[in-house]
N, C-alpha and C. Protein backbone atom coordinates (compact mmCIF):
# COMPACT_ATOMS: atom_id res chain seq x y z
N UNK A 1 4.22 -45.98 40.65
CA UNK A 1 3.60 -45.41 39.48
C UNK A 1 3.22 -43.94 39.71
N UNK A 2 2.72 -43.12 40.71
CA UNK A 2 1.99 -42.38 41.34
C UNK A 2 3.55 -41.28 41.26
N UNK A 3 4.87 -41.81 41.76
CA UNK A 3 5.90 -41.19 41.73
C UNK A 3 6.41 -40.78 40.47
N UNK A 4 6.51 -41.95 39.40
CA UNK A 4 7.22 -41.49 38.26
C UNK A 4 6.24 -40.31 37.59
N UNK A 5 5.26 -40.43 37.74
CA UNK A 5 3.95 -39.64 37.19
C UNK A 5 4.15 -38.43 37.27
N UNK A 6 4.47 -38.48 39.05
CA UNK A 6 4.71 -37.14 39.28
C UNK A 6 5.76 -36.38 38.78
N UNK A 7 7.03 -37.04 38.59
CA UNK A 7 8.01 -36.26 38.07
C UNK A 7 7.96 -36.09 36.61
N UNK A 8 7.20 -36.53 36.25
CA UNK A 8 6.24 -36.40 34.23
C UNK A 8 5.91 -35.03 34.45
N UNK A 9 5.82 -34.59 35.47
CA UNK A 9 4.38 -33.39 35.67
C UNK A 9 3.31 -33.28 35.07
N UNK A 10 2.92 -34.77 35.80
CA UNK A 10 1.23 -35.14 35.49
C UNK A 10 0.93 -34.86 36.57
N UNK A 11 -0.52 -33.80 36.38
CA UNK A 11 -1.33 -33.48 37.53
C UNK A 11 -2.18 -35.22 38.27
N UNK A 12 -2.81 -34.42 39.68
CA UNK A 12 -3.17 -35.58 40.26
C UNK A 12 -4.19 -36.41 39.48
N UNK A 13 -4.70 -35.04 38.83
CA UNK A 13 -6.10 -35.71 37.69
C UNK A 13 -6.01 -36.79 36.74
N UNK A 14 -4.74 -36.19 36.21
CA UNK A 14 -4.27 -37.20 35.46
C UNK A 14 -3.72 -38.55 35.64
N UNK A 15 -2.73 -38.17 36.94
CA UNK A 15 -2.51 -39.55 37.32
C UNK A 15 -3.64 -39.94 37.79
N UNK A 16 -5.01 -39.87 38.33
CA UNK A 16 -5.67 -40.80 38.64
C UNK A 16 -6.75 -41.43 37.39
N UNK A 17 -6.58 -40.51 36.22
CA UNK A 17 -7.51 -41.45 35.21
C UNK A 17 -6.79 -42.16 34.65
N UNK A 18 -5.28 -41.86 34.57
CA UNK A 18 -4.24 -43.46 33.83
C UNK A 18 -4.40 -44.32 34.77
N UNK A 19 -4.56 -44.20 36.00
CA UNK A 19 -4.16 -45.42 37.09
C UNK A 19 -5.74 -46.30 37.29
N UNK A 20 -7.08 -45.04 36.93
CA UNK A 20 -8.39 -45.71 36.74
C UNK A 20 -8.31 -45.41 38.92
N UNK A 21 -7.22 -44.63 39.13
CA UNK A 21 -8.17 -44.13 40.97
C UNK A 21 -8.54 -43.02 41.24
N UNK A 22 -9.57 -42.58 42.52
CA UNK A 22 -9.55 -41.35 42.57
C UNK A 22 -8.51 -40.07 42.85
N UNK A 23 -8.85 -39.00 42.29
CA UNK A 23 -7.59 -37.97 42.52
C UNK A 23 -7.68 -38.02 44.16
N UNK A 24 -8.44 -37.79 44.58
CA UNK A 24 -8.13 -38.02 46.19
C UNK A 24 -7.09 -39.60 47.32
N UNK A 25 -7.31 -40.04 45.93
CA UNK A 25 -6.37 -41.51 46.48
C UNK A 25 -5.22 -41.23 45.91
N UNK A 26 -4.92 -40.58 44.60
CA UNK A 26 -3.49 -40.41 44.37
C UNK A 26 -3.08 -39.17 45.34
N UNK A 27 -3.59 -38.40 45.43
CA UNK A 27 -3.02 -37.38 46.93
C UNK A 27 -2.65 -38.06 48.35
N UNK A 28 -3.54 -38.99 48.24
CA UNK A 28 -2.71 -39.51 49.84
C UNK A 28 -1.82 -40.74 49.48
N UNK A 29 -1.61 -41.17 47.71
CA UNK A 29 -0.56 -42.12 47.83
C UNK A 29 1.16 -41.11 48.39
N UNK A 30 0.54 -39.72 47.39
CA UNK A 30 1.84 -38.91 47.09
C UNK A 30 2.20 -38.22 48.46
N UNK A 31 1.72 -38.35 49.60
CA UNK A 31 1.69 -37.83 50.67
C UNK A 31 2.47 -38.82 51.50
N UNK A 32 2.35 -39.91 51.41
CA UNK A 32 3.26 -40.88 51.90
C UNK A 32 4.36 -41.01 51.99
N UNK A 33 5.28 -40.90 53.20
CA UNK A 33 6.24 -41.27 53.85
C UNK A 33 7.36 -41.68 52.78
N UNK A 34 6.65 -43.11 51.85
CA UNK A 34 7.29 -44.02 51.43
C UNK A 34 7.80 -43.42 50.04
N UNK A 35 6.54 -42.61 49.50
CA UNK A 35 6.23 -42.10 48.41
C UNK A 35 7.04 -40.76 48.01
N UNK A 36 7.33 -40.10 49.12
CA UNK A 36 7.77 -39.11 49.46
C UNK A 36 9.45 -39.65 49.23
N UNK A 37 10.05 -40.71 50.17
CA UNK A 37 11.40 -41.11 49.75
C UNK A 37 11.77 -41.70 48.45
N UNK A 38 10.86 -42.37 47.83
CA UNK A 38 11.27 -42.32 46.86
C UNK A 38 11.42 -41.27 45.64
N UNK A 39 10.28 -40.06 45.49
CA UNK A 39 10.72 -38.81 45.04
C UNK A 39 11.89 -38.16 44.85
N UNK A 40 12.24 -38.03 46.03
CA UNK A 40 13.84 -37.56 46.51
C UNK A 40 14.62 -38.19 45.71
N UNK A 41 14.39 -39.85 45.64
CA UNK A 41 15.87 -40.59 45.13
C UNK A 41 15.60 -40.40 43.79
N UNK A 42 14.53 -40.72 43.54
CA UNK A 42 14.61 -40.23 41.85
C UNK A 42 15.05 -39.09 41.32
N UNK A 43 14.88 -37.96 42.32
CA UNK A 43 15.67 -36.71 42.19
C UNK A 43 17.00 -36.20 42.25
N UNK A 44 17.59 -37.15 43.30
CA UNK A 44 18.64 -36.83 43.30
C UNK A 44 19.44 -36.53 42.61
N UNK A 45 19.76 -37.72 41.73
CA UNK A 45 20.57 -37.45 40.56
C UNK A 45 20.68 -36.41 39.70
N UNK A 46 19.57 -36.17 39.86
CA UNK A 46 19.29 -34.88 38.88
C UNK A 46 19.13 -33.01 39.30
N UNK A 47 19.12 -33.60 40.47
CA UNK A 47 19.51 -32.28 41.37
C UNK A 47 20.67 -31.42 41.24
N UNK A 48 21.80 -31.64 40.88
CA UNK A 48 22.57 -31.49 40.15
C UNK A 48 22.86 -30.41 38.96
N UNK A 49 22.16 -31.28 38.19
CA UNK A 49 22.09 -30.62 36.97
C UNK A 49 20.87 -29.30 36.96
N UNK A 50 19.67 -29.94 37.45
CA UNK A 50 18.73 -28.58 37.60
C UNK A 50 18.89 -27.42 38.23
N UNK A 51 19.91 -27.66 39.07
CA UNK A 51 20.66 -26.86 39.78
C UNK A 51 21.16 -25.83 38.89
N UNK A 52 22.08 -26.22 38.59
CA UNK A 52 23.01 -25.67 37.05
C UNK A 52 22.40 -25.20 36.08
N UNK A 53 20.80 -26.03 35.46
CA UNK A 53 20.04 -25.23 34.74
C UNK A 53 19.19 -23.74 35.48
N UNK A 54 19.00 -24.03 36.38
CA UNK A 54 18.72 -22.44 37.37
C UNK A 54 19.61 -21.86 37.33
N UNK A 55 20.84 -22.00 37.43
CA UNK A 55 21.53 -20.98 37.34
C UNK A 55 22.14 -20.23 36.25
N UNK A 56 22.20 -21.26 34.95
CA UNK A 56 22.18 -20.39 34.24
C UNK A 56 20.93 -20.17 33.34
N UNK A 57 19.93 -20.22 33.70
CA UNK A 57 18.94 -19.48 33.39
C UNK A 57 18.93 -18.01 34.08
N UNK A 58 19.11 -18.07 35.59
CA UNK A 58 19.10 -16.55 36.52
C UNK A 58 20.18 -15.57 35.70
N UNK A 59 21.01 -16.47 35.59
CA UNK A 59 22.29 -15.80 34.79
C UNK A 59 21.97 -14.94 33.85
N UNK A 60 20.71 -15.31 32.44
CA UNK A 60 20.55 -15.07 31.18
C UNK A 60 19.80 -13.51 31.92
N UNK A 61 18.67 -14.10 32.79
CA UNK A 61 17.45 -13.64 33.36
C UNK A 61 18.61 -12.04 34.08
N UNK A 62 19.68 -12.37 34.17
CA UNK A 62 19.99 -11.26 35.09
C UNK A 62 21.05 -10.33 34.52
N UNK A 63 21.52 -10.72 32.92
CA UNK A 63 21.88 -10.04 31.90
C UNK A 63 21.04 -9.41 31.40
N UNK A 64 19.67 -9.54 31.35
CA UNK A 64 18.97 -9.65 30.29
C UNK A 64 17.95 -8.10 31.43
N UNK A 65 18.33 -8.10 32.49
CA UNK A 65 17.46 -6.93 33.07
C UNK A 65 18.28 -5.70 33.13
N UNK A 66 19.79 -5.55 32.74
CA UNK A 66 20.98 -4.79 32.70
C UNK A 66 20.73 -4.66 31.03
N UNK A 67 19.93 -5.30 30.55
CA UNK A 67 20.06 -4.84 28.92
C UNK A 67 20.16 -3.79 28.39
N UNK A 68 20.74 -3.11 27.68
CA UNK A 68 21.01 -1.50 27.06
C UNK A 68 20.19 -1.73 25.58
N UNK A 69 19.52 -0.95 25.00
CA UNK A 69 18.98 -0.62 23.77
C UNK A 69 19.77 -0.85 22.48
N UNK A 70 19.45 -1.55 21.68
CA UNK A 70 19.62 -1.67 20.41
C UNK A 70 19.14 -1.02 19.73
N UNK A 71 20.29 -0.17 18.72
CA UNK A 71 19.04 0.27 17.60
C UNK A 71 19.15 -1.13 15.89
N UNK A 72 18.48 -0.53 15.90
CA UNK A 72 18.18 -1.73 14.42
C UNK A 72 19.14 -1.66 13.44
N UNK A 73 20.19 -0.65 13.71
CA UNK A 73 21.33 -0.63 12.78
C UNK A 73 22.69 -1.66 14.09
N UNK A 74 22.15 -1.91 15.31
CA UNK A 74 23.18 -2.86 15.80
C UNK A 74 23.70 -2.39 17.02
N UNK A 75 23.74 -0.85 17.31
CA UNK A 75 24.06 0.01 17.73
C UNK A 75 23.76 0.43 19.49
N UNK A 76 24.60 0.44 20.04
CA UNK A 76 23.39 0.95 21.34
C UNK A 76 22.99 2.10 21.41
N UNK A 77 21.85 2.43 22.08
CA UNK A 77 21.53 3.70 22.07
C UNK A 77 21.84 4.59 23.13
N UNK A 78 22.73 5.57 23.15
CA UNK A 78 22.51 6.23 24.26
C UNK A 78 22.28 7.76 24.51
N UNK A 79 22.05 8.47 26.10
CA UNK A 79 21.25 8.90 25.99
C UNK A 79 22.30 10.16 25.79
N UNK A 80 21.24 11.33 25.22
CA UNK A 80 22.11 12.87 24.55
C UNK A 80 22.96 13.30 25.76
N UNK A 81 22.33 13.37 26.90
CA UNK A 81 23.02 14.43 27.89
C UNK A 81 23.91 13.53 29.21
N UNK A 82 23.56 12.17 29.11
CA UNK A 82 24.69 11.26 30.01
C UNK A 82 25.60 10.61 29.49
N UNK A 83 25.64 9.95 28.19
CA UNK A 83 26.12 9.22 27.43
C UNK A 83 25.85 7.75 27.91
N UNK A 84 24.93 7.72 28.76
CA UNK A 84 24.63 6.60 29.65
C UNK A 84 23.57 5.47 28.50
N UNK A 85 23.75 4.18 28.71
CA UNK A 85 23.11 3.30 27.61
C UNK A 85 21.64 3.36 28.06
N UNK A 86 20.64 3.99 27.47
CA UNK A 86 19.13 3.54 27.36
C UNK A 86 18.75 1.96 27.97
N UNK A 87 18.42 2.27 28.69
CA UNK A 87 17.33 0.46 29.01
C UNK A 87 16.65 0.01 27.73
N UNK A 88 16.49 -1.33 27.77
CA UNK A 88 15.92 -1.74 26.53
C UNK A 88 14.71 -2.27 27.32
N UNK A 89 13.80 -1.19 27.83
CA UNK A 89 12.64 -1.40 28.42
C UNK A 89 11.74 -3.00 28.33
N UNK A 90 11.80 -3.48 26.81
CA UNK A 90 11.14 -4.68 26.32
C UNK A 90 11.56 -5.68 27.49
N UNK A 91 13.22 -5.84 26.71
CA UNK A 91 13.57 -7.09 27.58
C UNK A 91 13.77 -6.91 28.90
N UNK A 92 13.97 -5.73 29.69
CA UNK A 92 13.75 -5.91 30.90
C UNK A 92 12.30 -6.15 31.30
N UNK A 93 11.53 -6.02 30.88
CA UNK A 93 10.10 -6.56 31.37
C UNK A 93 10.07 -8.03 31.11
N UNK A 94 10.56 -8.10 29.96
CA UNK A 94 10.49 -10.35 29.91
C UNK A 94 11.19 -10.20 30.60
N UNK A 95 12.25 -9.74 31.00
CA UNK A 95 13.12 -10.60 32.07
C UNK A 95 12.68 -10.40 33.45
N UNK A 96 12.15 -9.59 33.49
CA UNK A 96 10.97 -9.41 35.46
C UNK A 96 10.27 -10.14 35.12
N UNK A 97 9.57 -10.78 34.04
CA UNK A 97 8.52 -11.22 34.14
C UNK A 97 8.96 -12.67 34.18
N UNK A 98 9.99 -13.26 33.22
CA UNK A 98 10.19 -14.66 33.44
C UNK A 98 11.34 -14.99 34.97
N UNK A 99 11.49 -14.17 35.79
CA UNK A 99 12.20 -13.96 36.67
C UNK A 99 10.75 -14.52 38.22
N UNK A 100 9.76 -14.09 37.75
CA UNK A 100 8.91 -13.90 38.21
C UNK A 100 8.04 -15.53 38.48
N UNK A 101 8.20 -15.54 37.04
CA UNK A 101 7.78 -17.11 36.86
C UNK A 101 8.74 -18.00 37.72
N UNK A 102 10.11 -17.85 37.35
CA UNK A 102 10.79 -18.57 38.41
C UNK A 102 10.93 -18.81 39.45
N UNK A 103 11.10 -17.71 40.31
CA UNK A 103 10.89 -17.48 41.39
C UNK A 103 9.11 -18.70 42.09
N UNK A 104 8.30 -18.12 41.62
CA UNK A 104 6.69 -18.51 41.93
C UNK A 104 6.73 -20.33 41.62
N UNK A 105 7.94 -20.98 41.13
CA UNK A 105 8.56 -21.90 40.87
C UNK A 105 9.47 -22.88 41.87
N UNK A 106 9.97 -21.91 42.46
CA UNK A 106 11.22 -22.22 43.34
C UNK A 106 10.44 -23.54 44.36
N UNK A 107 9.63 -23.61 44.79
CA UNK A 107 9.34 -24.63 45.61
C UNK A 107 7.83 -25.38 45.31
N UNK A 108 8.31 -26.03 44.20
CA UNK A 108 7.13 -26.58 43.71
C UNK A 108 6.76 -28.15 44.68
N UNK A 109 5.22 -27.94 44.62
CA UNK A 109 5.14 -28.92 46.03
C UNK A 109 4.99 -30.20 45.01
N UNK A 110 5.27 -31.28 45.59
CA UNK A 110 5.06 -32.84 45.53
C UNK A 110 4.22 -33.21 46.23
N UNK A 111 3.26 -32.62 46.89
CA UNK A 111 2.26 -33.03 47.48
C UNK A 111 1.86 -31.69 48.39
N UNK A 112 0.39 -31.40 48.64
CA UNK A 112 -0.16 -30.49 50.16
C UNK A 112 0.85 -30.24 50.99
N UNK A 113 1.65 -31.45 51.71
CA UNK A 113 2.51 -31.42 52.90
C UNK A 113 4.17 -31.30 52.66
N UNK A 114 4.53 -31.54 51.13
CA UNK A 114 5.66 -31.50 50.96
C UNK A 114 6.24 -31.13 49.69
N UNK A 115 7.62 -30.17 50.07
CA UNK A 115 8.27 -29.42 48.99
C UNK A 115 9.80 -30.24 48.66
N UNK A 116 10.03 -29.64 47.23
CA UNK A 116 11.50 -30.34 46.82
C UNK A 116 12.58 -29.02 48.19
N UNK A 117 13.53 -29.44 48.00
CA UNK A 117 14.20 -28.60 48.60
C UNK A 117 15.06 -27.67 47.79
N UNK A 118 14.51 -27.38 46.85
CA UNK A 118 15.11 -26.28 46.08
C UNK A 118 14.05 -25.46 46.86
N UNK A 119 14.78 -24.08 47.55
CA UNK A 119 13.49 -23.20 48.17
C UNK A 119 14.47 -21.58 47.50
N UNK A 120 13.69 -20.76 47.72
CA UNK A 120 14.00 -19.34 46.99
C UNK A 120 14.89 -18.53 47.61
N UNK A 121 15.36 -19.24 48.76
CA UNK A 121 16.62 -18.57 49.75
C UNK A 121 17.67 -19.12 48.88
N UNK A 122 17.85 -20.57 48.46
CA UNK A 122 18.53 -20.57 46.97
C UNK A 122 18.79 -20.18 46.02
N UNK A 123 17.25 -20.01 45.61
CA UNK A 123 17.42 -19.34 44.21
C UNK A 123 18.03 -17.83 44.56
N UNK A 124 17.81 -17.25 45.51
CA UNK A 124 18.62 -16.15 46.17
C UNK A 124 20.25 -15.91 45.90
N UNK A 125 20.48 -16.63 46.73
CA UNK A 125 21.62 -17.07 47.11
C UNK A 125 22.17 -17.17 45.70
N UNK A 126 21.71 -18.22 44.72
CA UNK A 126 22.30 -18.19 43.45
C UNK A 126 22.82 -17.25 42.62
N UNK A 127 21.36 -16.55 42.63
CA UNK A 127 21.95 -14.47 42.09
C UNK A 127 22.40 -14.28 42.26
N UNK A 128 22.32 -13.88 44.16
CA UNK A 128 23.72 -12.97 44.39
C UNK A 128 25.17 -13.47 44.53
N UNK A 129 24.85 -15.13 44.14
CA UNK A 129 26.21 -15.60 43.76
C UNK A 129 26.77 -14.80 42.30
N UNK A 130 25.77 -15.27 41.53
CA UNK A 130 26.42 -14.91 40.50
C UNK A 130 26.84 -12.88 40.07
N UNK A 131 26.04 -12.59 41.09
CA UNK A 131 26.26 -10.49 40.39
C UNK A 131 27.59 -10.95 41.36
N UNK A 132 27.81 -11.07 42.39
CA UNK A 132 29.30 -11.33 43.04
C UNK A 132 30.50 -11.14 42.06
N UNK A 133 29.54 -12.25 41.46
CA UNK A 133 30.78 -13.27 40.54
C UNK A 133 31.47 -12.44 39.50
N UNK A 134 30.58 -11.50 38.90
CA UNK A 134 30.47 -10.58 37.68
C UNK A 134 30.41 -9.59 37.84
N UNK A 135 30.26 -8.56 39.30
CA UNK A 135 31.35 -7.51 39.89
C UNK A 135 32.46 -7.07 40.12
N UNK A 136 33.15 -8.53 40.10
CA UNK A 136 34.63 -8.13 40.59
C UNK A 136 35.45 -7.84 39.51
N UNK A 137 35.25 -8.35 38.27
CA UNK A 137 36.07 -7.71 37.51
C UNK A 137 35.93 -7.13 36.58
């Protein structure tokens, strides 16, 4: 119970007033060995796919900081003396900023003592998979 809860992303608080135990007893159920393997397997499957949703989220997140200026007629804007496209200052700030969120994301714990193994040398790795990917041609 303590497991499926967790992957709800119900805090410990919560799981312990549905279960009627203390939050300190659902921390050392979720700390458990046992508790801990089963996490994983419930994850597995889906590891996969979240995978794939990180990446193309980084993807959006990493178009979206290369953004050039729109003007309101559709247009990009660029600048008088480079002909170079204007930053679209806005969305590069959501995009540092929800970049940011992700990142501070990357290894969300399942307990004090233990992390999923999605870690940010991944989420790394993912980026510079993908600018790779979308350099070469």
């Amino acid at each position: 119970m303590v497991a499926k809860r967790t992957l709800e992303g119900k805090s410990e608080s919560e799981i312990a007033e549905e279960l009627g135990i203390s939050r300190r007893w659902v921390t050392r159920m979720k700390a458990e060995p046992e508790t801990q393997m089963l996490l994983q397997e419930l994850l597995a499957p889906l590891r996969e796919d979240i995978e794939k949703a990180i990446k193309r989220t980084l993807e959006t997140i990493i178009e979206d900081l290369d953004a050039p200026l729109i003007s309101k007629l559709g247009f990009i804007v660029k600048d008088a003396d480079t002909g170079q496209p204007l930053p679209d200052r806005q969305a590069r700030s959501q995009a540092r900023n929800d970049l940011i969120k992700m990142l501070a994301r990357a290894e969300p714990k399942l307990s004090d003592n233990q992390t999923t193994t999605l870690t940010l040398n991944q989420l790394t790795l993912i980026a510079e998979s993908y600018k790779q990917e979308h350099t070469k041609g």
